[in-house]
Protein backbone atom coordinates (compact mmCIF):
# COMPACT_ATOMS: atom_id res chain seq x y z
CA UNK A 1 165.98 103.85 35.41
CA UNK A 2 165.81 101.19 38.13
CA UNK A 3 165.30 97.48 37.27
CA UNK A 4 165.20 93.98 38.97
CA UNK A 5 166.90 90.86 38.51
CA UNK A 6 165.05 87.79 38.39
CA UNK A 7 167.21 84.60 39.24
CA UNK A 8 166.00 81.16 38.06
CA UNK A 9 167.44 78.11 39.09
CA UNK A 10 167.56 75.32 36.73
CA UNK A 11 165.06 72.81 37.90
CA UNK A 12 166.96 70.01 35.42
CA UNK A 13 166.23 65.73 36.18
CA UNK A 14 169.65 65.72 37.42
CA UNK A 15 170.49 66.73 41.03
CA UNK A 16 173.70 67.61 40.89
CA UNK A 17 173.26 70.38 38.42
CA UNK A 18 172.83 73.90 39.71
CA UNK A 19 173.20 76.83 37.06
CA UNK A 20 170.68 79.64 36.99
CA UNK A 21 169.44 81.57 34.26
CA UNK A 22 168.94 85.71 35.19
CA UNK A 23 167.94 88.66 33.54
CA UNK A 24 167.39 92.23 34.27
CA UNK A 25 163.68 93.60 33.90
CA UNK A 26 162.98 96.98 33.34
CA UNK A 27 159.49 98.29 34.44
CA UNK A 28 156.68 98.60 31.68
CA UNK A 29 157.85 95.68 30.00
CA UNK A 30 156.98 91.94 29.66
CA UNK A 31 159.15 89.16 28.53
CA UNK A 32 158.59 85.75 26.96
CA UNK A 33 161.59 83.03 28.81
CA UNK A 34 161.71 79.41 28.66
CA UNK A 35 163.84 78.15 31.62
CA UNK A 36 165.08 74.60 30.33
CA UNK A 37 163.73 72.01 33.02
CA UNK A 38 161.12 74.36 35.18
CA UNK A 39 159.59 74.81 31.75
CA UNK A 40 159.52 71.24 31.18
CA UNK A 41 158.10 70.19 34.55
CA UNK A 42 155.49 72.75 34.67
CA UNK A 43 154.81 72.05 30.94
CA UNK A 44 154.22 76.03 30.23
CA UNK A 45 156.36 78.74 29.07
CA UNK A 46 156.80 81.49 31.76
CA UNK A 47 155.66 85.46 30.83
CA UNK A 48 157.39 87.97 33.10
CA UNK A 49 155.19 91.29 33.82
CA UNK A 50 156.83 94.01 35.60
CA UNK A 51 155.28 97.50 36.58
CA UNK A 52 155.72 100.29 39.09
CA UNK A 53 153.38 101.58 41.82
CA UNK A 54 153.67 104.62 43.99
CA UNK A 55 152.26 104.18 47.39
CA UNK A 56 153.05 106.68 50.94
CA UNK A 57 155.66 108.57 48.37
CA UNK A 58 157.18 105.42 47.95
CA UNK A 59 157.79 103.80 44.06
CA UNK A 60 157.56 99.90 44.42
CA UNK A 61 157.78 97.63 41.58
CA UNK A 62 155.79 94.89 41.23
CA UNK A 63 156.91 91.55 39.14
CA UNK A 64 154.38 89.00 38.49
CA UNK A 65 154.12 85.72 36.70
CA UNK A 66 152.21 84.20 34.05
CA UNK A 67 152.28 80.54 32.67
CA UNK A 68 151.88 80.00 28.87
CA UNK A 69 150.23 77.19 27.95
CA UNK A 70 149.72 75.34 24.52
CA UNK A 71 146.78 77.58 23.75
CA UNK A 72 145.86 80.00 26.00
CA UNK A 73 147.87 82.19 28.99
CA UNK A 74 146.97 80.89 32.36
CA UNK A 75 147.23 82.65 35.10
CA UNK A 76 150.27 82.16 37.44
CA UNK A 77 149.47 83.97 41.29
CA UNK A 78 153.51 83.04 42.56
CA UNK A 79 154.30 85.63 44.86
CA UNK A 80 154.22 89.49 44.32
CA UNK A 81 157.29 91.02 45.98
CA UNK A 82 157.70 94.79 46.89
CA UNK A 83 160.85 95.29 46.43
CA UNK A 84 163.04 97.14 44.05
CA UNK A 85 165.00 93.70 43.88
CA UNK A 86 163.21 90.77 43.23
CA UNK A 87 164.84 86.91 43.26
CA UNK A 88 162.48 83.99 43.94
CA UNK A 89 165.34 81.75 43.94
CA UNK A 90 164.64 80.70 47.34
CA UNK A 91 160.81 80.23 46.24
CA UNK A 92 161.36 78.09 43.30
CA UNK A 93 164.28 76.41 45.45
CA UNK A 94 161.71 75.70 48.12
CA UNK A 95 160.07 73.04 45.80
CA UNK A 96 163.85 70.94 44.61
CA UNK A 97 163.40 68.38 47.79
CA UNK A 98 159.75 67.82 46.43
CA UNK A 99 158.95 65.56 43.66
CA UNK A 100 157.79 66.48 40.28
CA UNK A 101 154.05 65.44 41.35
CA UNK A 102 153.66 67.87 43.82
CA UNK A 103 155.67 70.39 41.85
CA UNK A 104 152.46 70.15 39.23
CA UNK A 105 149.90 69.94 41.84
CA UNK A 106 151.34 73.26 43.34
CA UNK A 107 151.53 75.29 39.83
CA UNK A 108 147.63 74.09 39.36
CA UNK A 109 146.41 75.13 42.11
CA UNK A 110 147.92 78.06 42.30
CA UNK A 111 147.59 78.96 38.57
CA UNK A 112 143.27 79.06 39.01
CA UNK A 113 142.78 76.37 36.80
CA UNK A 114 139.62 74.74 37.35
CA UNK A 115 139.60 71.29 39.07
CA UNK A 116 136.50 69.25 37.80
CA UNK A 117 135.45 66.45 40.41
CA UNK A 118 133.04 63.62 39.22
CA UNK A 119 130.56 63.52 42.38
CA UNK A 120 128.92 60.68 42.68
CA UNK A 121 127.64 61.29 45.70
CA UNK A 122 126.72 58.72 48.40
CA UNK A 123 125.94 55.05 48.07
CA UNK A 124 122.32 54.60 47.37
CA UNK A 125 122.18 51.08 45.29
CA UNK A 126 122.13 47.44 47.28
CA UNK A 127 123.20 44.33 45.55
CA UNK A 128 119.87 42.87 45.76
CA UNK A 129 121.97 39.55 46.36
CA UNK A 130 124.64 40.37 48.79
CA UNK A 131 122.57 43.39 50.19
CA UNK A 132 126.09 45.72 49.94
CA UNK A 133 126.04 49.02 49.36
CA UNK A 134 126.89 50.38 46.24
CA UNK A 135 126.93 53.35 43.66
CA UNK A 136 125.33 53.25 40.55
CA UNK A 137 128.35 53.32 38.23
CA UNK A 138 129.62 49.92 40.11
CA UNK A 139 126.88 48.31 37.88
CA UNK A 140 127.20 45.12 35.99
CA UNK A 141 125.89 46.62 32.30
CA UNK A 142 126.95 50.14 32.75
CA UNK A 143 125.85 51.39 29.38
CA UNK A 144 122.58 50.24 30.03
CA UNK A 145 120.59 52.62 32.28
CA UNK A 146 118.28 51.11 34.39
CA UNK A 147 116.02 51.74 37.75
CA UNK A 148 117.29 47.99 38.94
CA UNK A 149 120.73 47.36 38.59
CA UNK A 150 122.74 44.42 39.58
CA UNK A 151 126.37 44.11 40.87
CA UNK A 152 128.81 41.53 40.96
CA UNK A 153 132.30 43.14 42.33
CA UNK A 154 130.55 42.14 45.49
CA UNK A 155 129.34 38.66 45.36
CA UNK A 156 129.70 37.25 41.80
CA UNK A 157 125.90 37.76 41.23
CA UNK A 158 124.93 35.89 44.47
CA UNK A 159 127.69 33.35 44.07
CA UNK A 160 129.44 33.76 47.11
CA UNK A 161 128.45 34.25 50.79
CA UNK A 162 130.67 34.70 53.54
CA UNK A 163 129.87 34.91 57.79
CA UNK A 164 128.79 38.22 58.48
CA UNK A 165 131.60 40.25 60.77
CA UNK A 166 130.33 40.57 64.33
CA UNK A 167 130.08 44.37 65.73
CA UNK A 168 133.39 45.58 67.44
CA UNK A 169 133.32 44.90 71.30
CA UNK A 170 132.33 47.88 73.11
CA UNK A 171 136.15 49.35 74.18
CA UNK A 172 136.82 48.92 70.23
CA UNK A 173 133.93 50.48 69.20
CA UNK A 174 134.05 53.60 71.42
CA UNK A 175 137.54 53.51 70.52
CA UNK A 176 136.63 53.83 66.87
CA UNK A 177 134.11 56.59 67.40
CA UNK A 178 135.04 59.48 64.97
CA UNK A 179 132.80 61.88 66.36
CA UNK A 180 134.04 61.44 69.98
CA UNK A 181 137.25 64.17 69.62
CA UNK A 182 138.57 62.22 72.62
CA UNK A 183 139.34 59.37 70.47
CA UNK A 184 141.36 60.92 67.99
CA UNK A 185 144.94 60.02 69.22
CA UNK A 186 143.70 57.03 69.22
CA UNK A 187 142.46 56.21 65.58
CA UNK A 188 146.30 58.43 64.46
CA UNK A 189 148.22 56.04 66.65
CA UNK A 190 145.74 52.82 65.43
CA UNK A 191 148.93 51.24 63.53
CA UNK A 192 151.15 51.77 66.70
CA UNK A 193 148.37 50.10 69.10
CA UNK A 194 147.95 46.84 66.83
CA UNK A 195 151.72 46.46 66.04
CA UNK A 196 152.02 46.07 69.97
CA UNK A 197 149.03 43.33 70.53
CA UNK A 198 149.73 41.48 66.60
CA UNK A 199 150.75 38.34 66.98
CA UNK A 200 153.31 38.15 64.24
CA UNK A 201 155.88 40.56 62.52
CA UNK A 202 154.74 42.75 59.47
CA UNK A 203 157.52 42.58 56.83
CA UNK A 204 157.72 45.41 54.03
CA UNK A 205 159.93 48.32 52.42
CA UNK A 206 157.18 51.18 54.21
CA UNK A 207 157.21 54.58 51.87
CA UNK A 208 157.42 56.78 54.88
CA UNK A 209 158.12 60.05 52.37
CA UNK A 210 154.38 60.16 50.50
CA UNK A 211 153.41 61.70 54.38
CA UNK A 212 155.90 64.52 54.86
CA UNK A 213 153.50 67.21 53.75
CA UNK A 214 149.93 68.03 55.14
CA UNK A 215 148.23 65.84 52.27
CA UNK A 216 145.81 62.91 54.23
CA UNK A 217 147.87 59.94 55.11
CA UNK A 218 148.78 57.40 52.64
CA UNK A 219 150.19 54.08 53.22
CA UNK A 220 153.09 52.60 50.41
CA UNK A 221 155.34 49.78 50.01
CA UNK A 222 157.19 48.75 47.57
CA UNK A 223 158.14 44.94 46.71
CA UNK A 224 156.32 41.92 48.56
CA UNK A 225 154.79 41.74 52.30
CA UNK A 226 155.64 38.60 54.50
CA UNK A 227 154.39 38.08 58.02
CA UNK A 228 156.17 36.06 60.52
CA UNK A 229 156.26 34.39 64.01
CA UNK A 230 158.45 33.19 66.48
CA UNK A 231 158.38 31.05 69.36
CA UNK A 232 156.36 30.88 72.69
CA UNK A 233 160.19 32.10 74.39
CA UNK A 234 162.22 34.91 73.59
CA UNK A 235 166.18 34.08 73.30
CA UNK A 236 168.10 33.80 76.54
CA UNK A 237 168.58 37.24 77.46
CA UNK A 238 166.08 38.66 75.04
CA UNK A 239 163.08 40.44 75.24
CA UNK A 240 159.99 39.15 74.05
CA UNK A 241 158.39 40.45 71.24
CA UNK A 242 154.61 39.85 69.24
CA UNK A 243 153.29 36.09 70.28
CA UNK A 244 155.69 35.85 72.31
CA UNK A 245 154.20 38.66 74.94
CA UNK A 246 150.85 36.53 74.91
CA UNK A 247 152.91 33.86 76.21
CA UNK A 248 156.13 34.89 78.32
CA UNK A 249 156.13 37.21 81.55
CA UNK A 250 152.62 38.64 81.29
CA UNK A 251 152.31 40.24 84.75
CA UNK A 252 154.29 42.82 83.28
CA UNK A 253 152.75 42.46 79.44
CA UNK A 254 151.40 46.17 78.68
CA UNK A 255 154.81 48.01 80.23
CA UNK A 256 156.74 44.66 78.27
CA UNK A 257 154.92 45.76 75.13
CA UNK A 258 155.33 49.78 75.22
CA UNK A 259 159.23 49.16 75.52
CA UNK A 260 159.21 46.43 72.92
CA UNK A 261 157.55 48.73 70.39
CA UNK A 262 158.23 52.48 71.56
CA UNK A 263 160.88 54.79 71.81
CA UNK A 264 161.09 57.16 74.37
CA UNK A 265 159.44 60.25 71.59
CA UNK A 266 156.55 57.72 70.96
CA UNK A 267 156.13 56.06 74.43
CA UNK A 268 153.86 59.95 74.93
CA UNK A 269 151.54 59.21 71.96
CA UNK A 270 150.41 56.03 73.33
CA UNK A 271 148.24 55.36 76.96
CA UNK A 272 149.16 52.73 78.80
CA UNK A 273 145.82 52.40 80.67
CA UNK A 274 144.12 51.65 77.08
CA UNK A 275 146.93 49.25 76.07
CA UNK A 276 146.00 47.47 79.09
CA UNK A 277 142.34 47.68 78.53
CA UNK A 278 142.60 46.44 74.76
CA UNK A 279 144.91 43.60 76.38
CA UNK A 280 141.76 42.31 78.29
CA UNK A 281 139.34 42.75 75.41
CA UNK A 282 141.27 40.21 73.46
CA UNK A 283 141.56 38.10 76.37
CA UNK A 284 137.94 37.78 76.48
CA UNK A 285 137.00 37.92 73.07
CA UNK A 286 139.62 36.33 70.80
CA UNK A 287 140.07 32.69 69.82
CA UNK A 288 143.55 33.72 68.71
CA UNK A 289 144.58 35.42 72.00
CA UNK A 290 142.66 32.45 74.29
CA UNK A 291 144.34 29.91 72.51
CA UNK A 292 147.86 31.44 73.06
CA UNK A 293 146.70 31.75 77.16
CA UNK A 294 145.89 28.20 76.92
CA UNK A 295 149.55 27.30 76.60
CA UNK A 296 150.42 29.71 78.62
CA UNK A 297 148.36 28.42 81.26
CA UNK A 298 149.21 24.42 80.63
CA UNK A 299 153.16 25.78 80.67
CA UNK A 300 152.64 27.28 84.03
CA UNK A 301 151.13 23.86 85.20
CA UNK A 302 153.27 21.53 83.61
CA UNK A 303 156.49 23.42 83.93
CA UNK A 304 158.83 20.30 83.35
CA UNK A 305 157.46 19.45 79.94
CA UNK A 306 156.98 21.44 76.91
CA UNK A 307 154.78 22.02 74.54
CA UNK A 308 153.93 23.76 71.14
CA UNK A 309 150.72 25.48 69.45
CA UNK A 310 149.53 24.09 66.30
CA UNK A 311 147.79 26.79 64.19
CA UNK A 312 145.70 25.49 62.10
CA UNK A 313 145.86 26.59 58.48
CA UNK A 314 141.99 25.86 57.41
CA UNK A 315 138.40 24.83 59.24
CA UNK A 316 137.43 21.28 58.82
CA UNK A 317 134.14 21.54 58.35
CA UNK A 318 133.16 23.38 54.56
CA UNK A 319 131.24 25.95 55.70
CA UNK A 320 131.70 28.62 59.00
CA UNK A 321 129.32 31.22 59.97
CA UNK A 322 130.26 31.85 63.46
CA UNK A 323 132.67 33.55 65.54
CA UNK A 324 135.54 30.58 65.45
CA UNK A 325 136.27 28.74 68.75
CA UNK A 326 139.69 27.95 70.10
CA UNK A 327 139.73 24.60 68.92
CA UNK A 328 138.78 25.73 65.15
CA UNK A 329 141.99 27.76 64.89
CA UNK A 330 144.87 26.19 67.41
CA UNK A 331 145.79 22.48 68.98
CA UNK A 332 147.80 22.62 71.69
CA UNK A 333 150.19 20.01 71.58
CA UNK A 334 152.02 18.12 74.19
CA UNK A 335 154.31 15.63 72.40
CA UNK A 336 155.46 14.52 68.81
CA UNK A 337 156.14 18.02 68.20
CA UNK A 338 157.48 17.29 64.38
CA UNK A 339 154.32 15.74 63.09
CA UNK A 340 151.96 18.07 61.33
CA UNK A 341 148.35 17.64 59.65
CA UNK A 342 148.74 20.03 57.24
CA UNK A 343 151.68 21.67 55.14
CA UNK A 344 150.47 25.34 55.69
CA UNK A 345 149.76 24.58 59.87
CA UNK A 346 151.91 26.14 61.92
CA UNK A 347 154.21 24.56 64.71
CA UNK A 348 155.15 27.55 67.53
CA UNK A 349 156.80 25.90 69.64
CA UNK A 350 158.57 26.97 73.03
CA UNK A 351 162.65 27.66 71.80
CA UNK A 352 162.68 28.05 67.91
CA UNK A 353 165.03 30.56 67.33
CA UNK A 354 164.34 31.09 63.57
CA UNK A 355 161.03 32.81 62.68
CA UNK A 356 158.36 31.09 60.36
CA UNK A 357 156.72 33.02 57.47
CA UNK A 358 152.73 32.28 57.56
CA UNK A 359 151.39 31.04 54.37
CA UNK A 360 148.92 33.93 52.37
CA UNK A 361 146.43 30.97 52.17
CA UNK A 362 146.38 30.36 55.78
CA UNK A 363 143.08 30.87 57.45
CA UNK A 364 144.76 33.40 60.68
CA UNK A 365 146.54 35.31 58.00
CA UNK A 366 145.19 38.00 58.66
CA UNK A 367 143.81 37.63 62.31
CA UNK A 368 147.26 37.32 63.56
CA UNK A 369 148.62 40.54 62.46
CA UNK A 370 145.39 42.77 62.88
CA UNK A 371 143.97 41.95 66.11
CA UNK A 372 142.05 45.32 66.08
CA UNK A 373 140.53 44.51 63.29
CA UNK A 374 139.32 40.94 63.82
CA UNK A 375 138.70 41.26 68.08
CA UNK A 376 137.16 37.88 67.95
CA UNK A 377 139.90 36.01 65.64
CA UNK A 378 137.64 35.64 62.51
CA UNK A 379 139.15 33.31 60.00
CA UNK A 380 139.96 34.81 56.57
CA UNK A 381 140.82 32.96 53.33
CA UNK A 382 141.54 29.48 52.65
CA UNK A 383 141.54 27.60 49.61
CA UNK A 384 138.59 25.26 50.83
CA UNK A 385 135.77 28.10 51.01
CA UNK A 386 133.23 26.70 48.38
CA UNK A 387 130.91 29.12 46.02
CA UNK A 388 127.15 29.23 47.70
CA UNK A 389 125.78 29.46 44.58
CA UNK A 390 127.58 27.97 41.74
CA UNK A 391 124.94 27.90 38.87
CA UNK A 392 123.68 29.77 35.99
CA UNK A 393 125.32 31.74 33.40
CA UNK A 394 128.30 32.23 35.56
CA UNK A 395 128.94 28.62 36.63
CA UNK A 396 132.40 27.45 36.60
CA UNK A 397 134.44 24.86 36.75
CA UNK A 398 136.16 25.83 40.18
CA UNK A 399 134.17 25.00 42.71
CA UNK A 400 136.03 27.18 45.33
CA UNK A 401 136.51 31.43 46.31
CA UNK A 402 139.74 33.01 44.85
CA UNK A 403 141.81 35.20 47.44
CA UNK A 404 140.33 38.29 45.00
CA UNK A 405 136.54 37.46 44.95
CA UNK A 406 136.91 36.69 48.87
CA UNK A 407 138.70 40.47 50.10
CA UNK A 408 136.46 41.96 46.98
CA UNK A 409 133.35 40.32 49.52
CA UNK A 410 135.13 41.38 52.61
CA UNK A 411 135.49 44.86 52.34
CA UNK A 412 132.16 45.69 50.73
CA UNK A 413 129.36 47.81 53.85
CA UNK A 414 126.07 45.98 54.08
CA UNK A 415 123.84 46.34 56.65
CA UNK A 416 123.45 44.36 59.92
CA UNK A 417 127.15 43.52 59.37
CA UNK A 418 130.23 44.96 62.21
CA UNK A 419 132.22 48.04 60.58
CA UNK A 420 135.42 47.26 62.50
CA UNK A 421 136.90 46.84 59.80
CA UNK A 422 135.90 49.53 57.70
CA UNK A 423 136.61 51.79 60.49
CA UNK A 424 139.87 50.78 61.19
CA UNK A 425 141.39 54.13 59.65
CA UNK A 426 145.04 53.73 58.33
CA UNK A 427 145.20 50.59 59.64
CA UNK A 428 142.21 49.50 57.38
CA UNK A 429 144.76 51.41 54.46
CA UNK A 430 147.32 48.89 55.76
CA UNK A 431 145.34 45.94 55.65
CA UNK A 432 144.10 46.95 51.78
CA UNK A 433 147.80 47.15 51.09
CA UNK A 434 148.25 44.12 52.45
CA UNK A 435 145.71 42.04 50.79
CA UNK A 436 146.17 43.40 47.28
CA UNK A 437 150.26 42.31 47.91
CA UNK A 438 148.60 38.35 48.76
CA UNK A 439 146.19 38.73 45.59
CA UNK A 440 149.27 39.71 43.23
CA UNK A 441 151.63 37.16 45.25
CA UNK A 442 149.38 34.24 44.03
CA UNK A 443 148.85 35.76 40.69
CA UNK A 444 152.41 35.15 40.15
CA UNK A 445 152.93 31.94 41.81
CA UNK A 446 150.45 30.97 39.28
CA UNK A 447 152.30 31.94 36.42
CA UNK A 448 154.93 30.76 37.76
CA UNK A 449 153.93 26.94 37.95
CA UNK A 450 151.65 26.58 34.81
């Protein structure tokens, strides 16, 4: 009587170890195994089923698999081999380089089970204070069913207001258009396109492994995010690099910024034509960007004297509803370089070799490394932003916005309000990465002084 040999390799926590369990199944027959470690990871018991088929005068065997849970036998579609010998090493093998999450997420789907989704469905509440979109399970008194509910993950029940976000400019926003296919390298190369016009450096241990299979794209870190900038001048001999290419040799800035950022397998993802064209949109549009081409511009004047670029870490005036100026978010300064308004401003000056790390509380936080985000330079947090509305049953004692209540505000959709933002595709993932790492970074300096 023929049989088959099934081979199992022993998919233990430990890499290193390699033994297989095998057995010889006869057809007609049906055996209970538990393989120590596949078993465990899969949490079921495996049932092997073997029978034999004639088909064109030809016998064939067929082995199948069934998982055995805790109650009931679940059905287990592997792979049914014709064959008179039958290994799935190399099947079960296939999965070692993956981790234990996908492993599961594999047997489940492919076992039939029966994947419940809670569907919400769209948006169809507004904070009747903040006017943001919102679901009906974001409510404040959720076991409390009502026609009329109110939110306060948005505003704090009407207790803050913040400038509405301007509409992109129209290159950003045509750029952005998800149902132009054109576009689409674009909004997959997003991250690539602002690293090459951000002003400073984006620090961070980047999971690049969570997007190896076909899953949608995810961005990690792990440990703490720090942004940083350098001077207006590259080293002797060096090539410029973020600020620095707002600043130094800008008659060649797009093909300076491609080989500052690309290798020669990337440099083909990326137009040059639309790297120039974004160049100009932040030229007109940006307070950032303008106030870096002032100095540029005084430099080229005054080439015998130097000079520096105060940013400045918060507005002087309590409240901003604007787009900010120039003057609202950089000084150019021409002398006494080492005096400084503020402990959180920022001194760039022409030759400082040794990048500075920008504050989390700093008001261009955020502008300066996501240009395409914030085209016009919007200011972000600062601990000087006062509540609108500080009364009621939720008064407090602080009179001023947390980091968390302001990027809770920010990233809410409300109408007559710019999308950039929400459009921005991974690099909007980035940016959410990004300001839950500042939220948890002051948590702890907290803790850490009180």
């Amino acid at each position: 009587m023929k049989f088959s040999q099934v081979v199992f390799p022993h998919l233990a926590m430990s890499t290193t170890e390699k033994a297989t369990t095998s057995m010889n199944i006869y057809p007609g027959t049906a055996l209970n195994i538990d393989i120590p470690g596949f078993s465990n990871m899969l949490g079921h018991s495996i049932m092997i089923h073997s029978r034999n088929s004639t088909s064109n005068n030809a016998t064939h065997q067929f082995i199948g698999l069934k998982l055995i849970g805790p109650t009931s036998p679940v059905s287990f579609d592997c792979e049914t081999i014709l064959a008179n010998r039958f290994n799935i090493a190399d099947t079960i093998r296939s999965h070692s380089d993956r981790t234990k999450n996908a492993i599961q997420r594999r047997a489940a789907n492919s076992s039939g089970i029966n994947v419940e989704y809670d569907n919400q469905g769209p948006p169809a509440f507004k904070c009747p204070t903040c006017n943001a979109t919102m679901w009906y399970d974001e409510r404040n008194n959720k076991p409390k069913h009502t026609k009329n509910p109110t939110f306060s993950i948005c505003c704090q029940n009407g207790k803050i207001l913040l400038p509405k976000l301007k509409p992109p400019p129209p290159l950003l926003r045509a750029s952005l258009d998800y149902t132009d296919t054109s576009t689409a390298r674009f909004r997959e190369q997003i991250r690539v396109y602002n690293s090459m016009l951000s002003f400073t450096s984006f620090g961070a241990r980047i999971d690049h492994s969570i997007n190896r299979g076909r899953a949608p794209y995810t961005f990690r870190i792990s440990g703490q995010t720090y942004h940083k900038i350098g001077s207006l001048l590259p080293e002797d001999g060096g090539s410029p690099r973020y600020a620095q290419l707002y600043f130094y040799d800008t008659q060649n800035e797009a093909a300076n910024r491609m080989s500052a950022f690309l290798d020669s397998d990337s440099r083909e993802t990326v137009d040059e034509t639309l790297t120039n064209k974004l160049i100009a949109m932040l030229d007109q549009f940006s307070a950032v960007a303008q106030a870096f081409r002032m100095a540029r511009d005084w430099a080229i004047n005054n080439r015998l004297a130097d000079c520096a670029l105060r940013l400045i870490a918060k507005i002087s005036n309590s409240r901003q509803y604007n787009t900010p100026n120039v003057g609202e978010v950089a000084a150019l300064i021409t002398s006494d370089f080492g005096h400084c308004n503020s402990t959180r401003d920022i001194i760039v000056q022409q030759r400082n070799y040794a990048p500075q790390r920008i504050s989390e509380l700093h008001q261009l936080y955020m502008a300066l490394q996501y240009p395409l985000l914030f085209p016009y330079g919007e200011t972000g947090y600062h601990e000087n932003i006062p509540y609108h509305c500080n009364s009621g049953r939720r008064k407090t004692l602080r009179g001023y916005i947390t980091m968390r209540e302001f990027y809770c505000y920010r990233i809410q959709q409300r109408e007559n309000e710019g999308t950039t933002l929400l459009r921005g595709g991974r690099l909007f993932q980035q940016y959410l990465v990004d300001a839950y790492t500042a939220v948890e970074e002051q948590r702890l300096k907290y803790l850490r002084n009180h």
